[in-house]
N, C-alpha and C. Protein backbone atom coordinates (compact mmCIF):
# COMPACT_ATOMS: atom_id res chain seq x y z
N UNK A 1 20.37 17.87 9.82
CA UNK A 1 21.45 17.06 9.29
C UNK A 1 22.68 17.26 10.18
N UNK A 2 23.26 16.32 10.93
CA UNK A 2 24.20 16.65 11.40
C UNK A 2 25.61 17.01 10.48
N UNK A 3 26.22 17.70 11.43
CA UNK A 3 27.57 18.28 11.11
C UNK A 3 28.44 17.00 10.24
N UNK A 4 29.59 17.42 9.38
CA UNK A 4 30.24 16.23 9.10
C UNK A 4 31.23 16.01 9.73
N UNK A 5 31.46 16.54 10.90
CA UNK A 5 32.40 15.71 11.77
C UNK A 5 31.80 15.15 13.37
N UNK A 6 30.40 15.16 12.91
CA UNK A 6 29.39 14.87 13.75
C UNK A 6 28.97 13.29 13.82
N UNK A 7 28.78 12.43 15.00
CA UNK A 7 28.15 11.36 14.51
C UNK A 7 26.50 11.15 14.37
N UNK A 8 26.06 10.17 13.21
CA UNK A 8 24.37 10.79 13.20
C UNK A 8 23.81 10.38 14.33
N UNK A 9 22.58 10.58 14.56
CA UNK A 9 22.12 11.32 15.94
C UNK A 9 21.95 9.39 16.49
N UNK A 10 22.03 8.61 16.05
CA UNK A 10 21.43 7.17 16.26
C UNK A 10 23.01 6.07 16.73
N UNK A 11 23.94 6.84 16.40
CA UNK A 11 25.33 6.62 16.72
C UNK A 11 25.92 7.41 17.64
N UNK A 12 25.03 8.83 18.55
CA UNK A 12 25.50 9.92 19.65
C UNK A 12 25.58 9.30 21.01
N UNK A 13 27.43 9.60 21.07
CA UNK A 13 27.30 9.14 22.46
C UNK A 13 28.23 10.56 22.77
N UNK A 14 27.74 10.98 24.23
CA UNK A 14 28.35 12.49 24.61
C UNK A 14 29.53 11.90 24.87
N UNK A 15 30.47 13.35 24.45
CA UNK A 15 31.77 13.41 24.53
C UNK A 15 31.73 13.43 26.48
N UNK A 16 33.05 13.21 26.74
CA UNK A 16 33.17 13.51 28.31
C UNK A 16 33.05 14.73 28.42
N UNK A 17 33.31 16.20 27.77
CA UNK A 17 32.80 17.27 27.92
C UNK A 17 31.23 17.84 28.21
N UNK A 18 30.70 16.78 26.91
CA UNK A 18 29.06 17.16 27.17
C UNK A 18 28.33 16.75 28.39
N UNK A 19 29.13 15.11 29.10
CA UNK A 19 28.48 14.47 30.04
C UNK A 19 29.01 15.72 31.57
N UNK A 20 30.17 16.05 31.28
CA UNK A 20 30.47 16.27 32.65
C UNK A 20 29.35 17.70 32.68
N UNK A 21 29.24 18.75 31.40
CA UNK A 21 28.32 19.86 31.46
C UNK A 21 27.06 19.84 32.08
N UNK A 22 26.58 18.80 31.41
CA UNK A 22 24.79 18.25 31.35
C UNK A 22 24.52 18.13 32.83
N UNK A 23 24.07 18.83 33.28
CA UNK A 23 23.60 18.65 34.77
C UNK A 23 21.94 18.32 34.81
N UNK A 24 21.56 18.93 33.93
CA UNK A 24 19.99 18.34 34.22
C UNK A 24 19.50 18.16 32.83
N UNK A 25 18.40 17.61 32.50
CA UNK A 25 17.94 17.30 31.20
C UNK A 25 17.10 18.86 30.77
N UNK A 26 17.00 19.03 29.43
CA UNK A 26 16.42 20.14 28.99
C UNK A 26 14.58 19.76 29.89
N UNK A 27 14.13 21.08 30.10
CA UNK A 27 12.64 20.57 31.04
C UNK A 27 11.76 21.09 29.52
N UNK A 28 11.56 20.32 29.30
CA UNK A 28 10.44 20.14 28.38
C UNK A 28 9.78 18.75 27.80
N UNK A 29 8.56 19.07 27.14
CA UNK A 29 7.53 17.47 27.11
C UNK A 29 8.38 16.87 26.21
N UNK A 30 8.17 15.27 26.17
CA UNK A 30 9.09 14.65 25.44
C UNK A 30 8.74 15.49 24.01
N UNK A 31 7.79 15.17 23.53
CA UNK A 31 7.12 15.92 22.19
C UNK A 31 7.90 17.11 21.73
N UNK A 32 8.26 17.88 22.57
CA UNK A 32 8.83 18.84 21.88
C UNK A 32 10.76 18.48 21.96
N UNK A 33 11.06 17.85 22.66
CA UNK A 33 12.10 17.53 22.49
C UNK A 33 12.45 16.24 21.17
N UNK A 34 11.60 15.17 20.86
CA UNK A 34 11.98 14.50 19.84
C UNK A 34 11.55 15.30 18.39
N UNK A 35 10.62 16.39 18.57
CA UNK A 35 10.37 17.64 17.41
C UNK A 35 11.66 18.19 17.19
N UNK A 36 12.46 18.52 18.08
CA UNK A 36 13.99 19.14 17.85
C UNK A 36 14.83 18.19 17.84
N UNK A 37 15.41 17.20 17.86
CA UNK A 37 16.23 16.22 17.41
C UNK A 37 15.66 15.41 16.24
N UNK A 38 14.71 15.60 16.24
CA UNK A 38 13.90 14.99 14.93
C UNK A 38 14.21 15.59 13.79
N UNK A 39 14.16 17.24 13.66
CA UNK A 39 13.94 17.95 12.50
C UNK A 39 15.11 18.84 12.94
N UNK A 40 16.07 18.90 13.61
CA UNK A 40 17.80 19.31 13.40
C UNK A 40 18.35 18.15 12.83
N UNK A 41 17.97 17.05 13.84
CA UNK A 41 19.05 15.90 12.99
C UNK A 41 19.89 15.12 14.44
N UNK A 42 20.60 16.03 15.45
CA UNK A 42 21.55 15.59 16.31
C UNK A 42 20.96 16.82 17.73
N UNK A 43 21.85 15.40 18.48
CA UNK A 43 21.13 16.34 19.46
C UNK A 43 22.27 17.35 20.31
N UNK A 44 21.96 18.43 21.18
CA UNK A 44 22.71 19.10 21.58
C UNK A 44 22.73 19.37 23.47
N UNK A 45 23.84 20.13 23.84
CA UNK A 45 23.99 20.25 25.09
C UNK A 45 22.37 20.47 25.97
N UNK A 46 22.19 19.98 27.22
CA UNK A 46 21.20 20.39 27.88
C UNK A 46 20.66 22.01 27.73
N UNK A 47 21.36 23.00 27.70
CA UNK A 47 21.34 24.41 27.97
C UNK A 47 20.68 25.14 26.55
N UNK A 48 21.40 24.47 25.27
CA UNK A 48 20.55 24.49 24.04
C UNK A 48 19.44 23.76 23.77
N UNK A 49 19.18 22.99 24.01
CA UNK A 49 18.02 22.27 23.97
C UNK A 49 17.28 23.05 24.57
N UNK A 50 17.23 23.25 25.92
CA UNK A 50 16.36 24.28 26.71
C UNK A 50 16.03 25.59 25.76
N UNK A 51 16.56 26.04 25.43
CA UNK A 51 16.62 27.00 24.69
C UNK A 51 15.58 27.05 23.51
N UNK A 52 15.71 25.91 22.87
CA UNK A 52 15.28 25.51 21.57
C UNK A 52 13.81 25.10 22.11
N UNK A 53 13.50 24.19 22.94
CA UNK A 53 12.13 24.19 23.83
C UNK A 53 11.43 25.94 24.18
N UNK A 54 12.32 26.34 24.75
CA UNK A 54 11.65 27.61 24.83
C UNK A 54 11.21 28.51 24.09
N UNK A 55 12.04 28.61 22.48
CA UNK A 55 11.46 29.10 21.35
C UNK A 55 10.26 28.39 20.75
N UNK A 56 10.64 27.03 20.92
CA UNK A 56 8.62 26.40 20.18
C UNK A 56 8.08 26.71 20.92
N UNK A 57 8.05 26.89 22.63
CA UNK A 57 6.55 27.29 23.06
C UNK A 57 6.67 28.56 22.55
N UNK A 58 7.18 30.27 22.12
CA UNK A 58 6.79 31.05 21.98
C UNK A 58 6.24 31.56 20.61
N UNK A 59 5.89 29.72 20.01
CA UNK A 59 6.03 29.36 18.51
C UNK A 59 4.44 29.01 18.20
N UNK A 60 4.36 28.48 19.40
CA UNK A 60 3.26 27.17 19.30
C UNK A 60 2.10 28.17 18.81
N UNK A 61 1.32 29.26 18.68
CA UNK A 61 0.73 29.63 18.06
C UNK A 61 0.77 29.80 16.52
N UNK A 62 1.60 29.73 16.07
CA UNK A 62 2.53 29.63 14.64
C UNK A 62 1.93 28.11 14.31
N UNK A 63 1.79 27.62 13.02
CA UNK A 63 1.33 26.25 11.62
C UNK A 63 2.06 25.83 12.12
N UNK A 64 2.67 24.32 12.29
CA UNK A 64 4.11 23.63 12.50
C UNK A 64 5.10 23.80 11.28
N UNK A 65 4.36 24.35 9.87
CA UNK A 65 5.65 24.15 9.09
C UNK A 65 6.59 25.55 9.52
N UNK A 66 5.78 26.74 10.07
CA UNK A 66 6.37 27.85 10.44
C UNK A 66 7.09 28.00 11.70
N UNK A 67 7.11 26.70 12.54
CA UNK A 67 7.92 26.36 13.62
C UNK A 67 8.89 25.78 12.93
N UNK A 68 8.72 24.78 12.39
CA UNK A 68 10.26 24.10 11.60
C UNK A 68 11.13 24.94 10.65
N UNK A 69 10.65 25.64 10.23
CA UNK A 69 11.95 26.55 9.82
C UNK A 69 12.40 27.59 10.76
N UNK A 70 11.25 28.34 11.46
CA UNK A 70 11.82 28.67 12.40
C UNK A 70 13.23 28.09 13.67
N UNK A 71 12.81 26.95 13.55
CA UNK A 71 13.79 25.83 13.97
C UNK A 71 15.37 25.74 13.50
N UNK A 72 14.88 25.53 12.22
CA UNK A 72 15.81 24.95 11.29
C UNK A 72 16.68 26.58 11.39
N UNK A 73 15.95 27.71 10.90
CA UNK A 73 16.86 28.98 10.95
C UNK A 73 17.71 29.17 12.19
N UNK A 74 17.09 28.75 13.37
CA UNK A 74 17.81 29.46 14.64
C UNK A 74 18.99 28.03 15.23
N UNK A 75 18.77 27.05 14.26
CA UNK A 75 19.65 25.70 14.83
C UNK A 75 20.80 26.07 13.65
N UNK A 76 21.11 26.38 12.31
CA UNK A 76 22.16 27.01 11.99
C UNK A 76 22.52 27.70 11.78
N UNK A 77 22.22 29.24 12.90
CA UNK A 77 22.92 30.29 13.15
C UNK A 77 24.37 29.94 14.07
């Protein structure tokens, strides 16, 4: 669910901060990237995303419902 001073993820356009940051796209399969904007809600800087890719693969042996909260726990810390 995005933030409430967030726009929802279908209305996200990067701030000039996020565009000028973003140097490369998070490297991961699309699949696991629309899994994390899918089931956070909004999407985030290249560097978190990466991040968040790199915890489902050390996931992917884990049920998917035990990846999505896993998800869900480490996206609102």
């Amino acid at each position: 669910m995005p933030l409430p001073d967030e726009p929802p993820i279908d209305d996200y356009v990067p701030s000039e901060i996020e565009t000028s940051t973003r140097t490369t796209p998070a490297k991961g399969s699309s699949t696991e990237l629309t899994f994390i904007r899918t089931h956070v809600g909004q999407r985030f800087p290249a560097k978190v995303e990466q991040a968040l890719v790199n915890e489902i693969r050390k996931l992917r042996h884990y049920d998917r419902p035990v990846i999505e909260e896993a998800l869900r726990r480490w996206a609102n810390r």
